[in-house]
PDB file of N, CA and C in Angstrom:
ATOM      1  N   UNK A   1     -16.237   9.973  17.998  1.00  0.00           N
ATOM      2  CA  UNK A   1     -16.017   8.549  17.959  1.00  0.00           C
ATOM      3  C   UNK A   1     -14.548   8.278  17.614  1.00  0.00           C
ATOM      4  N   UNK A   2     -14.178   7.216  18.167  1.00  0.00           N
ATOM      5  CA  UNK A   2     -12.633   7.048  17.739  1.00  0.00           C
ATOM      6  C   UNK A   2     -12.471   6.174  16.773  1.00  0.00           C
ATOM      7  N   UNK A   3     -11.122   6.682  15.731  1.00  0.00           N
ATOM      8  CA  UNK A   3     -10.900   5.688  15.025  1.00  0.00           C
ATOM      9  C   UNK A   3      -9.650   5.211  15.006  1.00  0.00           C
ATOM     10  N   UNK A   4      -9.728   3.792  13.792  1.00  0.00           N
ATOM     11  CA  UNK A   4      -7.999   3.077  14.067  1.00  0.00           C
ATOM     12  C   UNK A   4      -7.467   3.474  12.697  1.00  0.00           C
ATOM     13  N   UNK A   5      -6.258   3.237  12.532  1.00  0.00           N
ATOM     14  CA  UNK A   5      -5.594   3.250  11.186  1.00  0.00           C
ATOM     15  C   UNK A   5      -5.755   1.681  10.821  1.00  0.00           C
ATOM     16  N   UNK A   6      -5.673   0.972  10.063  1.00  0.00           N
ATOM     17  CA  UNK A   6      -5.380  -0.527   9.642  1.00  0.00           C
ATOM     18  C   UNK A   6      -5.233  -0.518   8.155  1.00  0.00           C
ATOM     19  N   UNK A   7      -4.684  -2.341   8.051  1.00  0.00           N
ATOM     20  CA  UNK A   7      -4.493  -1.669   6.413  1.00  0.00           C
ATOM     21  C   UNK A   7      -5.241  -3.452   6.720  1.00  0.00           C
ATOM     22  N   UNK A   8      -5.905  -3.483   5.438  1.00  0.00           N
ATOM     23  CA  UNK A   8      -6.437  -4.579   4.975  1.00  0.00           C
ATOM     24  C   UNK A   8      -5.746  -5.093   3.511  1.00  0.00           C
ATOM     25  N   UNK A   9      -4.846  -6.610   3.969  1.00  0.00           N
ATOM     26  CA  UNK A   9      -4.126  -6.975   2.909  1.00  0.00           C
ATOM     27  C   UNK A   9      -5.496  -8.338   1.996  1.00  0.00           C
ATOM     28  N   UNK A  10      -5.796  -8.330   0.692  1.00  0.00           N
ATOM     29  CA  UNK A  10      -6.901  -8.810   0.181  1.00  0.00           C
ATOM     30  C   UNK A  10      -5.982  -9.473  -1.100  1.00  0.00           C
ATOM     31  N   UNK A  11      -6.354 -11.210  -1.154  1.00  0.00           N
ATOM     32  CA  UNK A  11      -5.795 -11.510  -2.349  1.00  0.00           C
ATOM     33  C   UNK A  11      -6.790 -12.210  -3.128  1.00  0.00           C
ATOM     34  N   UNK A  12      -7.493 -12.045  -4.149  1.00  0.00           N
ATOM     35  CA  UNK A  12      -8.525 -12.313  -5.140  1.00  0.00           C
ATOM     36  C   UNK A  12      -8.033 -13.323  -5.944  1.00  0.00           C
ATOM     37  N   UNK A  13      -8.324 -15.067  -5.607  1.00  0.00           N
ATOM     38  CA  UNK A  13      -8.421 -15.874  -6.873  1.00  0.00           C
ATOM     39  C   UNK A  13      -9.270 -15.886  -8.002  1.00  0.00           C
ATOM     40  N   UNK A  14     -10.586 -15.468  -7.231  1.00  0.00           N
ATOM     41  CA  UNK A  14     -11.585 -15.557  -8.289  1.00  0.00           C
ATOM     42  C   UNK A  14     -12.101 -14.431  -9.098  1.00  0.00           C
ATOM     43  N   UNK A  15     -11.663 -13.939 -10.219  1.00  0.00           N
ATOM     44  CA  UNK A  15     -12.203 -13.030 -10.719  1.00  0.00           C
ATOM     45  C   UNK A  15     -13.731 -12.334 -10.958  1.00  0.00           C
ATOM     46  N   UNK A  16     -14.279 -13.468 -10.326  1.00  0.00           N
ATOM     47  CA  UNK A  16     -15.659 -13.166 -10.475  1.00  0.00           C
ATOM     48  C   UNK A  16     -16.018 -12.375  -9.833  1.00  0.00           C
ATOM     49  N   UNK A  17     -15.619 -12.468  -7.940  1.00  0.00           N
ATOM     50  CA  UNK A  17     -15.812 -11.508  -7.174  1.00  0.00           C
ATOM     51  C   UNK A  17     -15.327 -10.199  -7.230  1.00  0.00           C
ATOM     52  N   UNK A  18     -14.655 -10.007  -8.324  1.00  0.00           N
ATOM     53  CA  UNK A  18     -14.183  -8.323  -8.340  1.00  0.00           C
ATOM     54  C   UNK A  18     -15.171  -7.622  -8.399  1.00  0.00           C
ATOM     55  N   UNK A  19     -15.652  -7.692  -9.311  1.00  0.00           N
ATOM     56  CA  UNK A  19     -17.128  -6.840  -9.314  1.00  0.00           C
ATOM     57  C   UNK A  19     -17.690  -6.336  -8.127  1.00  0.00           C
ATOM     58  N   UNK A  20     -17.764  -7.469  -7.111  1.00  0.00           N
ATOM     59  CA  UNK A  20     -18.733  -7.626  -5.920  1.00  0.00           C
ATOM     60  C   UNK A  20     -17.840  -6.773  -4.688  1.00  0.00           C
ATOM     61  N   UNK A  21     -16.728  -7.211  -5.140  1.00  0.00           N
ATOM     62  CA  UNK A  21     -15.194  -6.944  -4.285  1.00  0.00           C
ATOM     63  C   UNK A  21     -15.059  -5.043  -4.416  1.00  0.00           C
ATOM     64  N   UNK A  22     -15.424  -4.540  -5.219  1.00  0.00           N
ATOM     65  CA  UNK A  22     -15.304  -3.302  -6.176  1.00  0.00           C
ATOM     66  C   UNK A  22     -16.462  -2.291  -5.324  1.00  0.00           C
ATOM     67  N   UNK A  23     -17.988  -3.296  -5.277  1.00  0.00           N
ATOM     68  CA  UNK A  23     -18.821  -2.640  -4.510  1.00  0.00           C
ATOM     69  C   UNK A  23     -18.851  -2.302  -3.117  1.00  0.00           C
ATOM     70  N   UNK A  24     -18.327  -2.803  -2.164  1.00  0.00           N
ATOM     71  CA  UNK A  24     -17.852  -3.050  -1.335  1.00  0.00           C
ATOM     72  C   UNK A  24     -16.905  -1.672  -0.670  1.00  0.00           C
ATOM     73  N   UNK A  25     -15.754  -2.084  -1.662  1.00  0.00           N
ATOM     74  CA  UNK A  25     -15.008  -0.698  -1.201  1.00  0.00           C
ATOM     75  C   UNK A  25     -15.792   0.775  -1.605  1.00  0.00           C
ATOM     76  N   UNK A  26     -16.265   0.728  -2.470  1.00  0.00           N
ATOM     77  CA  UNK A  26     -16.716   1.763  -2.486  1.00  0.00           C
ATOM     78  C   UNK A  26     -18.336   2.054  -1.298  1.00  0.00           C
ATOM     79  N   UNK A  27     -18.431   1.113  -1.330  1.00  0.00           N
ATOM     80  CA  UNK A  27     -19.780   1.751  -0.039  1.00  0.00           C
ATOM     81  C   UNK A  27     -18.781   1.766   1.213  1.00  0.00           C
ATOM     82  N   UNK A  28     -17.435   1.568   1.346  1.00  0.00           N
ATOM     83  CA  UNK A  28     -16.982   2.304   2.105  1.00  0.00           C
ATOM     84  C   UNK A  28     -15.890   2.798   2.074  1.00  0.00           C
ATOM     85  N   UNK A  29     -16.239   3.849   0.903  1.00  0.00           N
ATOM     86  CA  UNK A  29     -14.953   5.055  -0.069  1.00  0.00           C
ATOM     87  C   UNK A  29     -14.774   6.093   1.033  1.00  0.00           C
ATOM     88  N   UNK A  30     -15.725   6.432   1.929  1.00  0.00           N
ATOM     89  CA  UNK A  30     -15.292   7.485   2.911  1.00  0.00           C
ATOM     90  C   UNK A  30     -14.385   7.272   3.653  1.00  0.00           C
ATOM     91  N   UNK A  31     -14.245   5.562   4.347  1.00  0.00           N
ATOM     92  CA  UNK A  31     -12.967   5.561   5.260  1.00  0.00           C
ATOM     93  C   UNK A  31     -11.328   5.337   4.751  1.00  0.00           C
ATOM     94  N   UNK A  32     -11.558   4.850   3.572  1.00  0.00           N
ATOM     95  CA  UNK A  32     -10.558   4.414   2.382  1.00  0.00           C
ATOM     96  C   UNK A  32      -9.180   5.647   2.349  1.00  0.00           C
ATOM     97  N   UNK A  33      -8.074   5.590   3.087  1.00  0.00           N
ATOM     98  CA  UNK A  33      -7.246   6.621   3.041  1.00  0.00           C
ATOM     99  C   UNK A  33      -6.527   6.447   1.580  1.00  0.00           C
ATOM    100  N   UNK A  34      -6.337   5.070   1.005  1.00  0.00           N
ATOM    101  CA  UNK A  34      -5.638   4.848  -0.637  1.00  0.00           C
ATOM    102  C   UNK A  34      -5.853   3.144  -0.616  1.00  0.00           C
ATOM    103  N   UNK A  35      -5.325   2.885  -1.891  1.00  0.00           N
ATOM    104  CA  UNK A  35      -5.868   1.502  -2.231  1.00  0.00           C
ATOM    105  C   UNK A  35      -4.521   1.218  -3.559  1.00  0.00           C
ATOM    106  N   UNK A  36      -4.017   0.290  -3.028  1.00  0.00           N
ATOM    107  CA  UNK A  36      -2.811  -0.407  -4.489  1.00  0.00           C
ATOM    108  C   UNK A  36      -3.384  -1.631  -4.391  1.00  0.00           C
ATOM    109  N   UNK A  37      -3.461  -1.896  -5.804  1.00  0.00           N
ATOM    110  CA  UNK A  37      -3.359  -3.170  -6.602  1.00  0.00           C
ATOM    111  C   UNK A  37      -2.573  -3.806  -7.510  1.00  0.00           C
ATOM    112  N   UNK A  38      -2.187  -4.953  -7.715  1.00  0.00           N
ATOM    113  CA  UNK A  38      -1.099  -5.628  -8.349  1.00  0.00           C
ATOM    114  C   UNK A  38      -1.611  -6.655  -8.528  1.00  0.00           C
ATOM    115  N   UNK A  39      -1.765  -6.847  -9.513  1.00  0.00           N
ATOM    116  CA  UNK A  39      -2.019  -7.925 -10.838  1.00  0.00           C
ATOM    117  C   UNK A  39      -0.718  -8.809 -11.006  1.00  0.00           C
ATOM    118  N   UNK A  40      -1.336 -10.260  -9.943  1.00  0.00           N
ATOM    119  CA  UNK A  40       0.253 -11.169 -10.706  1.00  0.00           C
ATOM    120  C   UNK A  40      -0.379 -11.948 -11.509  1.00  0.00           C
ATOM    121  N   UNK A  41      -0.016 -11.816 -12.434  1.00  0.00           N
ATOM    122  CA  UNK A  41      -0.254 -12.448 -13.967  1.00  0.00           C
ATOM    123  C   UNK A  41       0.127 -14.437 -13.697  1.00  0.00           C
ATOM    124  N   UNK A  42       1.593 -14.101 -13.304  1.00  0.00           N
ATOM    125  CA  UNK A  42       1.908 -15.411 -13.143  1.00  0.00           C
ATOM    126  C   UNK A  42       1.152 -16.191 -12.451  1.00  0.00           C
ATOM    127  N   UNK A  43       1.043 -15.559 -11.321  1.00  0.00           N
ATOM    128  CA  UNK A  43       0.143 -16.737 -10.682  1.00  0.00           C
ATOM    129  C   UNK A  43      -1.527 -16.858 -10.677  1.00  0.00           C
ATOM    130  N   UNK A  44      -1.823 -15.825 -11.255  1.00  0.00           N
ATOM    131  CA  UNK A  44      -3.410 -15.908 -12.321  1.00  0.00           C
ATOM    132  C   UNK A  44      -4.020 -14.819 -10.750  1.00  0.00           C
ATOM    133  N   UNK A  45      -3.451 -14.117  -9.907  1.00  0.00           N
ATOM    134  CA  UNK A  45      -4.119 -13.770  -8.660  1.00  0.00           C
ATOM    135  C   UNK A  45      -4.126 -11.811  -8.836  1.00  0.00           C
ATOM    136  N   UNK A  46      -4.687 -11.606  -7.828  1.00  0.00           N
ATOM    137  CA  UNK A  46      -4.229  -9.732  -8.001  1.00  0.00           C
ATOM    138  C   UNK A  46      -4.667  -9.532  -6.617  1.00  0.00           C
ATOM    139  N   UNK A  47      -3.431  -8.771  -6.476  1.00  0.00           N
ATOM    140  CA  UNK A  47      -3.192  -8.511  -4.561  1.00  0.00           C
ATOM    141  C   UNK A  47      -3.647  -7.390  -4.471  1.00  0.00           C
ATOM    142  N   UNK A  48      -4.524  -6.709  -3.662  1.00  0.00           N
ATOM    143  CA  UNK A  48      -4.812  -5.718  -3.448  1.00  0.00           C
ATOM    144  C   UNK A  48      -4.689  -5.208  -1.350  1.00  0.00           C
ATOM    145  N   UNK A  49      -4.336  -3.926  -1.571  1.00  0.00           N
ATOM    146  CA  UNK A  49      -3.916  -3.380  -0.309  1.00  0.00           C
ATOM    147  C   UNK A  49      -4.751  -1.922   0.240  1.00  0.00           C
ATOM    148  N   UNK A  50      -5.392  -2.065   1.144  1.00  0.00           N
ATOM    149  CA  UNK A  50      -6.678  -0.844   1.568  1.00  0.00           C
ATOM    150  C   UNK A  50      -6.186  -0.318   2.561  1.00  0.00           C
ATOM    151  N   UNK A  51      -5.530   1.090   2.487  1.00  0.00           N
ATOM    152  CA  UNK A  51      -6.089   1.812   4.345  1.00  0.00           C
ATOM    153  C   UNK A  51      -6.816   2.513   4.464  1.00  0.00           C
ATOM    154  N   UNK A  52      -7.072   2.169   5.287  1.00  0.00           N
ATOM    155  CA  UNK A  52      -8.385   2.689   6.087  1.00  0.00           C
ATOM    156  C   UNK A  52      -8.349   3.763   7.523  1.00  0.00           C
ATOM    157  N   UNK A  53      -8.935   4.389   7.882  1.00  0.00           N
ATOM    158  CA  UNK A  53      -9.125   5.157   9.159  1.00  0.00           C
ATOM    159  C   UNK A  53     -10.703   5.101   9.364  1.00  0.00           C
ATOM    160  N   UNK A  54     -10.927   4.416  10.217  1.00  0.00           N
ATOM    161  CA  UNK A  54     -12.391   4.103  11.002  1.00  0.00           C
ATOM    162  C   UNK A  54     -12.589   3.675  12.189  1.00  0.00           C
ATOM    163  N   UNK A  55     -13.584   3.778  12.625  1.00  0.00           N
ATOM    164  CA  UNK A  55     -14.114   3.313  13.747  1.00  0.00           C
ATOM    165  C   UNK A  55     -13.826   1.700  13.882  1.00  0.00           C
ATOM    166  N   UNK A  56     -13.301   0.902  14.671  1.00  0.00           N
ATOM    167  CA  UNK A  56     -13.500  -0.370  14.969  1.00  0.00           C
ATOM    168  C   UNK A  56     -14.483  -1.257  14.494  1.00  0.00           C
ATOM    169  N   UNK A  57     -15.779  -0.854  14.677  1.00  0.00           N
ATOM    170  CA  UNK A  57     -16.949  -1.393  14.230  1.00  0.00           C
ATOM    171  C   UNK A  57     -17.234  -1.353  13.071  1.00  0.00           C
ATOM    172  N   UNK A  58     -16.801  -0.112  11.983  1.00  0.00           N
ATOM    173  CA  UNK A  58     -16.697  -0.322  10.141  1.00  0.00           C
ATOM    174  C   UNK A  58     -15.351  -0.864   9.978  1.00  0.00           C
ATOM    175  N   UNK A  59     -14.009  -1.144  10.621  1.00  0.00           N
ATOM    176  CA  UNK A  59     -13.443  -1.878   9.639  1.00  0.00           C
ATOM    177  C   UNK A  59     -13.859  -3.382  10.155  1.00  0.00           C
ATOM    178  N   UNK A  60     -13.875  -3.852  11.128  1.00  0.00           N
ATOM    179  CA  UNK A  60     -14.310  -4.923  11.100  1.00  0.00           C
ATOM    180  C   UNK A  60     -15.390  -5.645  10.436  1.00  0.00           C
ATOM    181  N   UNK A  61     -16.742  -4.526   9.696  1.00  0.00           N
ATOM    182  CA  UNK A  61     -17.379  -4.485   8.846  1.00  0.00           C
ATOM    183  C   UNK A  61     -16.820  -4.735   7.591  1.00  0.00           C
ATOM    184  N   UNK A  62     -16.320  -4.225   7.005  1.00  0.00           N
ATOM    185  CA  UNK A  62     -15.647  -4.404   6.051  1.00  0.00           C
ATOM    186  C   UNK A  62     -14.631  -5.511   5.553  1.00  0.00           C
ATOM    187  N   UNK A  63     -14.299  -5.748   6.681  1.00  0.00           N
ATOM    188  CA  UNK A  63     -13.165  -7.184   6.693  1.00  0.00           C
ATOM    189  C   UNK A  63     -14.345  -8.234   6.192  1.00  0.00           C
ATOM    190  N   UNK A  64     -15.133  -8.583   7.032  1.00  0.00           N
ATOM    191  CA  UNK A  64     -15.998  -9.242   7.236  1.00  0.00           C
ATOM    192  C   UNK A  64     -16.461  -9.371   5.820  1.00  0.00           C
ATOM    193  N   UNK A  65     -16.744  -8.483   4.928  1.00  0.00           N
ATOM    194  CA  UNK A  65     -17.929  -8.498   4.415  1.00  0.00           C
ATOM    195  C   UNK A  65     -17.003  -8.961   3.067  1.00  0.00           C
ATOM    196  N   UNK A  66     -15.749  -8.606   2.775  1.00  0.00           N
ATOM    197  CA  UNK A  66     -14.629  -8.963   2.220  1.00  0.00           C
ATOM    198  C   UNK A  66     -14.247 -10.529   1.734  1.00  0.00           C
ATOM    199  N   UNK A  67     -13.842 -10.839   3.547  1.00  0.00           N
ATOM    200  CA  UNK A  67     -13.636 -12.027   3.939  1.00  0.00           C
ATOM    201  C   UNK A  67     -14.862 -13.285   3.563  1.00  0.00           C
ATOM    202  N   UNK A  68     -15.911 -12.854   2.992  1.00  0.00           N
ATOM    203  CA  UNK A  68     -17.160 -13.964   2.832  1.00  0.00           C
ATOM    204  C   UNK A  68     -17.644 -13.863   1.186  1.00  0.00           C
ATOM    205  N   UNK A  69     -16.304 -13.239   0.318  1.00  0.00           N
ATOM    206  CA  UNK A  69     -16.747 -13.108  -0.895  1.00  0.00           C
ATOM    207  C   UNK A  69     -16.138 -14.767  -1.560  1.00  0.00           C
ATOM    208  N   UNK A  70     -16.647 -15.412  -2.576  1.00  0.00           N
ATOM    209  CA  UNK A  70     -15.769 -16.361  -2.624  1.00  0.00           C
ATOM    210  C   UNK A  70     -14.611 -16.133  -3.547  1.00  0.00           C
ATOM    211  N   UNK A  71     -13.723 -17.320  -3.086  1.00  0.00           N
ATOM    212  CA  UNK A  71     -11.784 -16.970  -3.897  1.00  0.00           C
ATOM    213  C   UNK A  71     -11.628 -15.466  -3.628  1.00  0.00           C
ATOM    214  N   UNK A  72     -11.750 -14.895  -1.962  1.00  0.00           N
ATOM    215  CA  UNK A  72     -10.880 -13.955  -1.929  1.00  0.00           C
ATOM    216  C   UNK A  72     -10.721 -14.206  -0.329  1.00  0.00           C
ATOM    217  N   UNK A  73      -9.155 -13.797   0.026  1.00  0.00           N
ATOM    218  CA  UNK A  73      -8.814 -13.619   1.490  1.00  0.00           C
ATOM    219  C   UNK A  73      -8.478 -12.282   1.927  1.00  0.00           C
ATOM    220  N   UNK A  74      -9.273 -11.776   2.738  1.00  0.00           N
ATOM    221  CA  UNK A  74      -8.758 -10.950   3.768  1.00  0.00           C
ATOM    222  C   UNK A  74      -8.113 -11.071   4.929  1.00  0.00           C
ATOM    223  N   UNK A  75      -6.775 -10.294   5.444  1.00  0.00           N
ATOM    224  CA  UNK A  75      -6.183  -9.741   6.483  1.00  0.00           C
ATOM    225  C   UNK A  75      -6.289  -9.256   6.994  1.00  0.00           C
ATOM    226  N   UNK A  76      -6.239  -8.193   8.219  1.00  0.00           N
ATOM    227  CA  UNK A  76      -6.505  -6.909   8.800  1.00  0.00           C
ATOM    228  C   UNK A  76      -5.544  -7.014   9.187  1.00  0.00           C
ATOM    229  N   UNK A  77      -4.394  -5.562   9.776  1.00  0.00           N
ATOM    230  CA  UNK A  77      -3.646  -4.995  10.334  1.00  0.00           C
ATOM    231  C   UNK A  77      -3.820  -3.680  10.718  1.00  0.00           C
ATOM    232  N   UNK A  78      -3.971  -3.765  12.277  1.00  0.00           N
ATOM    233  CA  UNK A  78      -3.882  -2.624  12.929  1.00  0.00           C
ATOM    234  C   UNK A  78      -2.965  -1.802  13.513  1.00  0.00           C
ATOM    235  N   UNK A  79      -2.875  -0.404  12.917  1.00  0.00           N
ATOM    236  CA  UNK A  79      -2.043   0.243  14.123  1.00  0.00           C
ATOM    237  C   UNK A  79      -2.425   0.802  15.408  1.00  0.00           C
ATOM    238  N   UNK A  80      -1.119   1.250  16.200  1.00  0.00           N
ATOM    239  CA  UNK A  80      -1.571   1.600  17.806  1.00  0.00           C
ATOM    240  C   UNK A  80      -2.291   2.812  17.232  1.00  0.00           C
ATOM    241  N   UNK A  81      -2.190   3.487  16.133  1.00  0.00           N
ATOM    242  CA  UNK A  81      -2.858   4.844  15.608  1.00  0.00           C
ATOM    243  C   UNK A  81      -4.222   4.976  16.518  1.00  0.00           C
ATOM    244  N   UNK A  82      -4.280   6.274  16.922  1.00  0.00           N
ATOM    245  CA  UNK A  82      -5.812   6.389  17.094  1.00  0.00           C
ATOM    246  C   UNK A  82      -6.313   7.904  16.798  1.00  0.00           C
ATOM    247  N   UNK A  83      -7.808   8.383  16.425  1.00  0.00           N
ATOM    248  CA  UNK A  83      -7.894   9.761  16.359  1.00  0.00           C
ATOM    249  C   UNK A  83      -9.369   9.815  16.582  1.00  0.00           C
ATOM    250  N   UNK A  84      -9.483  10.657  16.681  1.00  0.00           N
ATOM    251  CA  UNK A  84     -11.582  10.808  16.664  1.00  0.00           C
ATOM    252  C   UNK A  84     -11.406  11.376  15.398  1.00  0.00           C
ATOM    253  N   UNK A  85     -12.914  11.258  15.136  1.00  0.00           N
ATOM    254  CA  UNK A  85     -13.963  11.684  13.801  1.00  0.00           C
ATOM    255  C   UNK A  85     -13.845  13.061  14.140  1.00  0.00           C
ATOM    256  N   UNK A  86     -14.246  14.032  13.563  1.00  0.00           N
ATOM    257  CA  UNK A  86     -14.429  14.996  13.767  1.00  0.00           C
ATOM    258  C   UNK A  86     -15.487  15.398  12.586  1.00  0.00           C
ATOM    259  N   UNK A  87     -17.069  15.968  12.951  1.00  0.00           N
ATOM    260  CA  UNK A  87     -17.954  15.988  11.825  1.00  0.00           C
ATOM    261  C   UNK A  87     -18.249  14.717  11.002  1.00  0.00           C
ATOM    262  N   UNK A  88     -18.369  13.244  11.251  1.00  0.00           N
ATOM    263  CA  UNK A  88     -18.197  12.495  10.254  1.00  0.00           C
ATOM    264  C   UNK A  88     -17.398  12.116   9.880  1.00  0.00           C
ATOM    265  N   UNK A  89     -15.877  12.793   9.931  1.00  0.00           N
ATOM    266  CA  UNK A  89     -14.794  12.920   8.891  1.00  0.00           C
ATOM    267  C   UNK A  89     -14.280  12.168   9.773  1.00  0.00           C
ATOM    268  N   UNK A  90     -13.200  11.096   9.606  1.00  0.00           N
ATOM    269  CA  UNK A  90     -11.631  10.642  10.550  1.00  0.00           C
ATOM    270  C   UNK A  90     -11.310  11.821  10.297  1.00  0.00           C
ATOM    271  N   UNK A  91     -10.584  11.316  11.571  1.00  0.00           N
ATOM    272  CA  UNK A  91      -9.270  12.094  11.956  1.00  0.00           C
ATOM    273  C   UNK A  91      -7.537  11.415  10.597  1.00  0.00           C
ATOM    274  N   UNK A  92      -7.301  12.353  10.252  1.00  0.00           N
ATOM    275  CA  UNK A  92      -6.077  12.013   8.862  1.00  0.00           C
ATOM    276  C   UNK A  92      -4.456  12.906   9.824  1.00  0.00           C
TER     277      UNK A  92
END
């Protein structure tokens, strides 16, 4: 199966959804290549940044599922990257 590289840019007003926001990535920790977060204090928000290597159909999953938490926005950015799975695994 082929996959894309993308990075999903995520900015959290509501602290509530972290929790929910937290579960999320981790039910999909397998495609997750790294993850930064930054806490702006000042403006009461915390930016967080995901890449990913997956199939089309899980990151758009994931955006999605992101994108419908409340006080948080998701982005997607894709690269021309492409690789197959190999065993389950992306291609890295």
């Amino acid at each position: 199966m082929e996959t894309r590289v993308a990075v999903i840019s995520i900015i959290v007003e509501n602290t509530e959804s972290a929790e929910r926001l937290n579960a999320i990535l981790h039910e999909y920790g397998e495609y997750i290549i790294g993850r930064m977060g930054l806490p702006y204090r000042a403006r009461g928000v915390n930016i967080i940044c995901v890449a990913v290597d997956a199939p089309q159909d899980i990151i758009s999953a994931l955006s999605g599922k992101i994108g419908r938490l409340p006080g948080v926005t998701g982005k997607t950015a894709y690269s021309n990257v492409k690789g197959m799975a190999e065993d389950g695994l992306q291609a890295r």
